[in-house]
C-alpha atoms as a PDB file:
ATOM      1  CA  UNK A   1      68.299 -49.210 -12.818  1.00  0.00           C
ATOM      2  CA  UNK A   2      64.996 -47.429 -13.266  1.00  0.00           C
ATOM      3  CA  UNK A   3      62.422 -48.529 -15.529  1.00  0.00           C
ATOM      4  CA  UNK A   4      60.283 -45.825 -17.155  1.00  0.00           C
ATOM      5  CA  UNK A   5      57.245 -48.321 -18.067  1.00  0.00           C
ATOM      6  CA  UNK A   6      56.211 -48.429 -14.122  1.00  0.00           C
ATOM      7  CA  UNK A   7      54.533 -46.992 -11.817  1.00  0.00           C
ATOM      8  CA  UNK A   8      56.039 -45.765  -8.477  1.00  0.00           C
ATOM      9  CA  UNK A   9      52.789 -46.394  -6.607  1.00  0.00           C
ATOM     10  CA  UNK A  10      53.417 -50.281  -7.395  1.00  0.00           C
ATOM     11  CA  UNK A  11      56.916 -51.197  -8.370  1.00  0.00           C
ATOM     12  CA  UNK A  12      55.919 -54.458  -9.484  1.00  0.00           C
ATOM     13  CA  UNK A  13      53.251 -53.368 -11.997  1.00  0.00           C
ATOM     14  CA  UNK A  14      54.621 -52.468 -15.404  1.00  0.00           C
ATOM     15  CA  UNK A  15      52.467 -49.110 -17.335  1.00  0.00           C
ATOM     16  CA  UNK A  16      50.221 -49.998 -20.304  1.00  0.00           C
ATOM     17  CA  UNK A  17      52.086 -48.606 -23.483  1.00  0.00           C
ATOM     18  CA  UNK A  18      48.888 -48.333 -24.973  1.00  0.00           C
ATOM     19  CA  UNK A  19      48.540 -44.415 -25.846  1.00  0.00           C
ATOM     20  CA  UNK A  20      46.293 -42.418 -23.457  1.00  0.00           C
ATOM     21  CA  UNK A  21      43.085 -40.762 -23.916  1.00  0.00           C
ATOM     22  CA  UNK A  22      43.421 -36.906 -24.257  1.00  0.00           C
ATOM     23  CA  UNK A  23      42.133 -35.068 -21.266  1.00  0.00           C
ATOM     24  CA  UNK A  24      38.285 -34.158 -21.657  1.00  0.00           C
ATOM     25  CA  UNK A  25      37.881 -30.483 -23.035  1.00  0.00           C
ATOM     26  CA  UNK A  26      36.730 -27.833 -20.784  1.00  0.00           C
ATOM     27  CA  UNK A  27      33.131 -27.427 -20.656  1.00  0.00           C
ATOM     28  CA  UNK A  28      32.010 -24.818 -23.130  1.00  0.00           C
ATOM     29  CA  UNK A  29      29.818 -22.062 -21.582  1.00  0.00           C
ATOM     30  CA  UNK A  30      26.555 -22.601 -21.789  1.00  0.00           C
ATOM     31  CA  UNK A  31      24.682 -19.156 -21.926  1.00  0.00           C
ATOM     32  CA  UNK A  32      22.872 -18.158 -19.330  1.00  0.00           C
ATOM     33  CA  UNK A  33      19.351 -18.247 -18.699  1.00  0.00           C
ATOM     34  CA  UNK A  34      17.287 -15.150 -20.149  1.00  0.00           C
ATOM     35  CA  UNK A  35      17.058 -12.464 -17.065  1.00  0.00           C
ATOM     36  CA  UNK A  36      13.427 -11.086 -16.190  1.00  0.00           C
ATOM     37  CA  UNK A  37      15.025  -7.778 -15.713  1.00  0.00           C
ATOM     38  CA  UNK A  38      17.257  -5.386 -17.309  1.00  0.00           C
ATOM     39  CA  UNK A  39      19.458  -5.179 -14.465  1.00  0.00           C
ATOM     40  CA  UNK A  40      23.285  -4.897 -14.737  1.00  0.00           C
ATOM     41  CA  UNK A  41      24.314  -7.843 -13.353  1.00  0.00           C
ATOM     42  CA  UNK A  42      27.126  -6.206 -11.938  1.00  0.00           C
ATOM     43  CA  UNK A  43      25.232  -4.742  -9.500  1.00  0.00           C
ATOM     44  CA  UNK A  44      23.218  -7.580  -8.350  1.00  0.00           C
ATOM     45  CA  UNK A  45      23.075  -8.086  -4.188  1.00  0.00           C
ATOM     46  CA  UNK A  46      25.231 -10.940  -2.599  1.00  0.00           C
ATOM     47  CA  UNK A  47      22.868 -13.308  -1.656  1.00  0.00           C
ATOM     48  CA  UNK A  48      22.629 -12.734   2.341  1.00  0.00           C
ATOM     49  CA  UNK A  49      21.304  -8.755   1.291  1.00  0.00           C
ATOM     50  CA  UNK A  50      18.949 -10.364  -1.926  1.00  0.00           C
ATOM     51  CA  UNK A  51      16.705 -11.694   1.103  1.00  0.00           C
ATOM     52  CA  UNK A  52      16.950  -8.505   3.157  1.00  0.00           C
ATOM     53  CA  UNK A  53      16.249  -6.453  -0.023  1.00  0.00           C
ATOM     54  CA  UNK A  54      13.136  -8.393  -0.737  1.00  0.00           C
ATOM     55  CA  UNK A  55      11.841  -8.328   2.677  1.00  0.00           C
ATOM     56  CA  UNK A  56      12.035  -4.714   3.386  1.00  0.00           C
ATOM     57  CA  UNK A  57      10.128  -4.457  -0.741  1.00  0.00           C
ATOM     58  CA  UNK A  58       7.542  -6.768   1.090  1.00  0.00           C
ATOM     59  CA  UNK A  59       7.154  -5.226   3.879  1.00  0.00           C
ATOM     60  CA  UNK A  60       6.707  -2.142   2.325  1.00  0.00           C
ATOM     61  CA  UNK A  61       4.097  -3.382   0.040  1.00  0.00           C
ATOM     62  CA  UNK A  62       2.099  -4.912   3.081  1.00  0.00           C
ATOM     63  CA  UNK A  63       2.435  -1.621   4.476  1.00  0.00           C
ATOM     64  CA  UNK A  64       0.840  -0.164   1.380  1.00  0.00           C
ATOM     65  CA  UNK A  65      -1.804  -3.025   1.401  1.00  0.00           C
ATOM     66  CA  UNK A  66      -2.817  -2.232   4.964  1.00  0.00           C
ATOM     67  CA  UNK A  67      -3.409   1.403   4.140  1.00  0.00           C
ATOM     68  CA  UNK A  68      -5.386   0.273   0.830  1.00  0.00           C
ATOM     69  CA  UNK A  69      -7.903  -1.517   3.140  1.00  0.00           C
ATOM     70  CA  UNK A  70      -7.953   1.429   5.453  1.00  0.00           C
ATOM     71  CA  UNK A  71      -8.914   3.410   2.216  1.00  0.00           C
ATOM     72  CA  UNK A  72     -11.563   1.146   1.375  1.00  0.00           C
ATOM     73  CA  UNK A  73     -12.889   0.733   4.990  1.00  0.00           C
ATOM     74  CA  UNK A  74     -13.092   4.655   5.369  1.00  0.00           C
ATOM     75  CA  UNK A  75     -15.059   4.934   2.093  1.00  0.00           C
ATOM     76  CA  UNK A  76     -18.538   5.834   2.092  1.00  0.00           C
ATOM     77  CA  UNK A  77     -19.737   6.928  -1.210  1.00  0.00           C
ATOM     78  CA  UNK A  78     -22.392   9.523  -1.875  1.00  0.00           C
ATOM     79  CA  UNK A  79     -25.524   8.913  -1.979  1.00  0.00           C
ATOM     80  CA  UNK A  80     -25.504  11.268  -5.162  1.00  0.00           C
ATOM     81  CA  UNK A  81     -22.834  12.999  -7.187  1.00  0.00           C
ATOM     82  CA  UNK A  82     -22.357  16.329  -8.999  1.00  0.00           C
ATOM     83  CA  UNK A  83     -21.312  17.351 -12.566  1.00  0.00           C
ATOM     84  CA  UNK A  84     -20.166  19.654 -13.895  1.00  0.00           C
ATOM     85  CA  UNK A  85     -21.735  20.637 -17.037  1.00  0.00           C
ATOM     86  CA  UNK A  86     -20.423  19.430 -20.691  1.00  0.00           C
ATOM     87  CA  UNK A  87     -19.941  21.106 -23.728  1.00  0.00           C
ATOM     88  CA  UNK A  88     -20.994  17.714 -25.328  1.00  0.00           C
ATOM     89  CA  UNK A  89     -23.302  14.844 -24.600  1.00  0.00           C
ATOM     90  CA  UNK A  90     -20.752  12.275 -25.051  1.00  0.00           C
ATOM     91  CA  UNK A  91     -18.982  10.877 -22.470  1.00  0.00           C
ATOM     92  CA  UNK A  92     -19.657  11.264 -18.464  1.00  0.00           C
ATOM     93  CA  UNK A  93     -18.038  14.483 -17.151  1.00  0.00           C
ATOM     94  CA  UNK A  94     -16.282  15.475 -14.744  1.00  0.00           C
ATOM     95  CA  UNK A  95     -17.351  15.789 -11.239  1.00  0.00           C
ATOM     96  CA  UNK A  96     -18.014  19.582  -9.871  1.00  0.00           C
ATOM     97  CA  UNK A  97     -16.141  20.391  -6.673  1.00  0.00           C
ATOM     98  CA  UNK A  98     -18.681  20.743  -4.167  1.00  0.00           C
ATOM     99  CA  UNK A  99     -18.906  19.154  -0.449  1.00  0.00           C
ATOM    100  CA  UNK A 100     -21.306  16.005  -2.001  1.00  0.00           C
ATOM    101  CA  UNK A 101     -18.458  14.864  -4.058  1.00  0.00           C
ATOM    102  CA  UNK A 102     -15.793  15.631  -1.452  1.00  0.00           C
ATOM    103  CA  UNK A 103     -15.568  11.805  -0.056  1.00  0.00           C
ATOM    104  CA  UNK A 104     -15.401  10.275  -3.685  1.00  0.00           C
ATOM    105  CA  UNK A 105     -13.254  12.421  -4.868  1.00  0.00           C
ATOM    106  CA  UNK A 106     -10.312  12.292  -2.071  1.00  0.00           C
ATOM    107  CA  UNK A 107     -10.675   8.923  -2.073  1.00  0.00           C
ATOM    108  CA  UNK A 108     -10.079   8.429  -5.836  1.00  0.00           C
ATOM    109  CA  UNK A 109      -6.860  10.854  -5.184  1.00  0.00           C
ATOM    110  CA  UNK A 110      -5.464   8.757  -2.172  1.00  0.00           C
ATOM    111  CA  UNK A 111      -5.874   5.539  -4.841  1.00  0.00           C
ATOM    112  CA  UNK A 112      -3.880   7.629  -7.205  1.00  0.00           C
ATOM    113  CA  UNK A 113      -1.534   8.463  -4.216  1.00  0.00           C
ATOM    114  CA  UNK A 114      -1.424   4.878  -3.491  1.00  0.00           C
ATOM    115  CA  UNK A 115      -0.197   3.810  -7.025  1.00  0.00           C
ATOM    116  CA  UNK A 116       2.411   6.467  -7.476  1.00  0.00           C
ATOM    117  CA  UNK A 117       3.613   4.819  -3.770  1.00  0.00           C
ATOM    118  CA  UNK A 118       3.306   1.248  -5.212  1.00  0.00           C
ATOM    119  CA  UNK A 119       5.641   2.875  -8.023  1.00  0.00           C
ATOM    120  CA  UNK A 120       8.677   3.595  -6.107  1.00  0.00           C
ATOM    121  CA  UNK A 121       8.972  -0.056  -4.844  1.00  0.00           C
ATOM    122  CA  UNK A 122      10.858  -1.393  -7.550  1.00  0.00           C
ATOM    123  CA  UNK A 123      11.132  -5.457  -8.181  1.00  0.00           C
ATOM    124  CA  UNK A 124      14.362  -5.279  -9.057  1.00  0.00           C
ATOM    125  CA  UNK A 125      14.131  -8.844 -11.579  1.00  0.00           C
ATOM    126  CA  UNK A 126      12.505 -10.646  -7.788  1.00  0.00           C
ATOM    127  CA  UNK A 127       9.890 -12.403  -8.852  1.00  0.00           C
ATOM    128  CA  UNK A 128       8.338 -12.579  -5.550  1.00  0.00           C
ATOM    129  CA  UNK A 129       7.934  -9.040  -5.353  1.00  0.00           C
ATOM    130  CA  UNK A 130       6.889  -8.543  -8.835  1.00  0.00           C
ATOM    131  CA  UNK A 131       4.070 -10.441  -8.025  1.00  0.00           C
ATOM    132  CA  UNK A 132       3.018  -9.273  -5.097  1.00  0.00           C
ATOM    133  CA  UNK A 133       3.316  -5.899  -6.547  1.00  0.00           C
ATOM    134  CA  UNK A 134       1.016  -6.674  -9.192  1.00  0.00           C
ATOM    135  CA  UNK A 135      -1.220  -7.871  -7.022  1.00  0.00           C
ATOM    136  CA  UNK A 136      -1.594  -5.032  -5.313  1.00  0.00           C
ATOM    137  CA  UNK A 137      -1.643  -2.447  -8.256  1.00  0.00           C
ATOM    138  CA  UNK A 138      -4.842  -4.730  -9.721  1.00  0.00           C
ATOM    139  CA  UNK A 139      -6.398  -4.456  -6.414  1.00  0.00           C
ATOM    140  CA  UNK A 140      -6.020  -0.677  -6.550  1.00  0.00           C
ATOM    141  CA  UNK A 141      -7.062  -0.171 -10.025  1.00  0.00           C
ATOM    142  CA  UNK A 142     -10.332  -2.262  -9.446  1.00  0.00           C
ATOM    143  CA  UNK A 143     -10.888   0.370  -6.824  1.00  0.00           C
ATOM    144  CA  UNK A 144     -10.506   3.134  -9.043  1.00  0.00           C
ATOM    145  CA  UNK A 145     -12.578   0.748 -11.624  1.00  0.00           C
ATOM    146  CA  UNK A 146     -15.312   0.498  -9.258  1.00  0.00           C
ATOM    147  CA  UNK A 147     -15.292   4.499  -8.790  1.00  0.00           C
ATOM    148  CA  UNK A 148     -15.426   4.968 -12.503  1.00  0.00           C
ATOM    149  CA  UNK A 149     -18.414   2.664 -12.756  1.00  0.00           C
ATOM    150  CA  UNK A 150     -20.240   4.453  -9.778  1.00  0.00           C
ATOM    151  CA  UNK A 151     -19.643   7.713 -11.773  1.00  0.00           C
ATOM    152  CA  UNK A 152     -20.935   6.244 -15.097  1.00  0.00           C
ATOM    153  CA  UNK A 153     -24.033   4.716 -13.396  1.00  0.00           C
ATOM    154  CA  UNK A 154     -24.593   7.639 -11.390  1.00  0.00           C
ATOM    155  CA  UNK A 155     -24.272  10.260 -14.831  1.00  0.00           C
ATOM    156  CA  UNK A 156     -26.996   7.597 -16.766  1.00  0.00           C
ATOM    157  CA  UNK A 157     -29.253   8.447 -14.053  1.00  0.00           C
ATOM    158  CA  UNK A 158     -28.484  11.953 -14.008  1.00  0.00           C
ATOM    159  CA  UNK A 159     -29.279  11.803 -17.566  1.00  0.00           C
ATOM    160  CA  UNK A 160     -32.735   9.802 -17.526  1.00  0.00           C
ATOM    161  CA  UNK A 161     -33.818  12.343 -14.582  1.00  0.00           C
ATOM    162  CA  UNK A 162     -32.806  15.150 -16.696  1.00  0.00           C
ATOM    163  CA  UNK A 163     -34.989  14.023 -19.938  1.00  0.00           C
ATOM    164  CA  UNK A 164     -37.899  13.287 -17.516  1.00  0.00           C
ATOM    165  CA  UNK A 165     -37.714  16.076 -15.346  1.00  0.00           C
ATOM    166  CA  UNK A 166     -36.197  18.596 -18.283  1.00  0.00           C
ATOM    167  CA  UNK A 167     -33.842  20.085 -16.045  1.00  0.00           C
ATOM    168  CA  UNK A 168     -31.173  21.797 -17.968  1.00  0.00           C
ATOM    169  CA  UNK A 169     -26.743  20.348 -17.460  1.00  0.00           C
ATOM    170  CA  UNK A 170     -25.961  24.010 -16.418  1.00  0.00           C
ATOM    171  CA  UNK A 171     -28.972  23.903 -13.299  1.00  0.00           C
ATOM    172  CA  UNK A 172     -27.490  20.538 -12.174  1.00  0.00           C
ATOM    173  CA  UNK A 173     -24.943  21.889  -9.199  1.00  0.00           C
ATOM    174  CA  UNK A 174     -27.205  24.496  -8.141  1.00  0.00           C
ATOM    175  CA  UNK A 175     -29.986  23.070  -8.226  1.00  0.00           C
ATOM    176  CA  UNK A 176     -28.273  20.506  -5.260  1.00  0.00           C
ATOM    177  CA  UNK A 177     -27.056  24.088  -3.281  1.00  0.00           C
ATOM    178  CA  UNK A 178     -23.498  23.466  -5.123  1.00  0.00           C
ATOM    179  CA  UNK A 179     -20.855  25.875  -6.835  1.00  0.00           C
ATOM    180  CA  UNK A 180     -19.946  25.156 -10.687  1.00  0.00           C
ATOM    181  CA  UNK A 181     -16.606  26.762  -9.319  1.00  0.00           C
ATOM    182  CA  UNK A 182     -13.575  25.100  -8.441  1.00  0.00           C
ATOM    183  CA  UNK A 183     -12.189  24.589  -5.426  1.00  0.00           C
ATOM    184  CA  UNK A 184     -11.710  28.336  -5.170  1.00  0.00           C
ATOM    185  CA  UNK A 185     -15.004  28.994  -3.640  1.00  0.00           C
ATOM    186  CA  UNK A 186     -13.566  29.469  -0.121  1.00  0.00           C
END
């Protein structure tokens, strides 16, 4: 006859009567941990095109940090610049298109040029891109820092020649052989 109190692995051994233990409960879920991005997560990258993702972002980015330095090494600022004139005294204004100001100002556009291109490389919530994106946009905007301060230092001195030397705003660009034109002056 069969005995229900034991085991079939061992024959000989009888079961313990004593009441068992209920199974553990299933984990609860824990939530997750707080994204960097917005991203719908349903659209995340398997794993294998993550790392291809992120190394075409940074390659593109060292792309776009090789043609910053290019920028900078092709730079040669003015020994001068032009105004325009201002309706008011406050404030530095703008810069007059003539031929003197031609290297500053292209190079302030391709640095504007150069952001909207740092732009359309998106992170994506990959940190490692984030920060070498950021990295780059600071170095960029200390460039176009650095041109705002030559333009400010250069107006002050515009300014202290002007109330020594009582030349009038208006006399400014053609008193240097420029145009107080735009770019139209072809």
């Amino acid at each position: 006859m069969h005995n229900p109190f034991r085991s079939r692995s061992n024959p000989s051994k009888p079961r313990s009567s004593a009441p068992r233990p209920p199974p553990p409960a299933p984990p609860t879920a824990s939530p997750a941990p707080a994204r960097q991005s917005s991203i719908d997560d349903t659209s995340a990258p398997i794993p294998s095109q993550s790392t291809s993702l992120q190394q075409s972002r940074l390659t593109a980015l060292s792309t776009l940090s090789t043609k910053l330095d290019g920028l900078k090494a092709g730079f040669t600022p003015p020994a001068s610049l032009v105004f325009q004139p201002s309706p008011s005294s406050s404030g530095t204004p703008k810069l007059a298109f003539v031929p003197t100001n031609a290297p500053f100002l292209a190079y302030e556009d391709a640095l504007v040029k150069l952001l909207t291109e740092i732009d359309g490389i998106q992170s994506e919530g990959d940190l490692v891109v984030r920060d070498t994106r950021k990295a780059l946009v600071r170095r960029v905007e200390g460039e176009l820092g650095a041109l705002d301060r030559m333009r400010s230092e250069q107006w002050e001195a515009e300014m202290e020649r002007r109330k020594s030397g009582g030349q009038k705003v208006e006399d400014t660009a053609t008193a240097r052989g420029g145009s107080m034109d735009s770019e139209d002056d072809d």
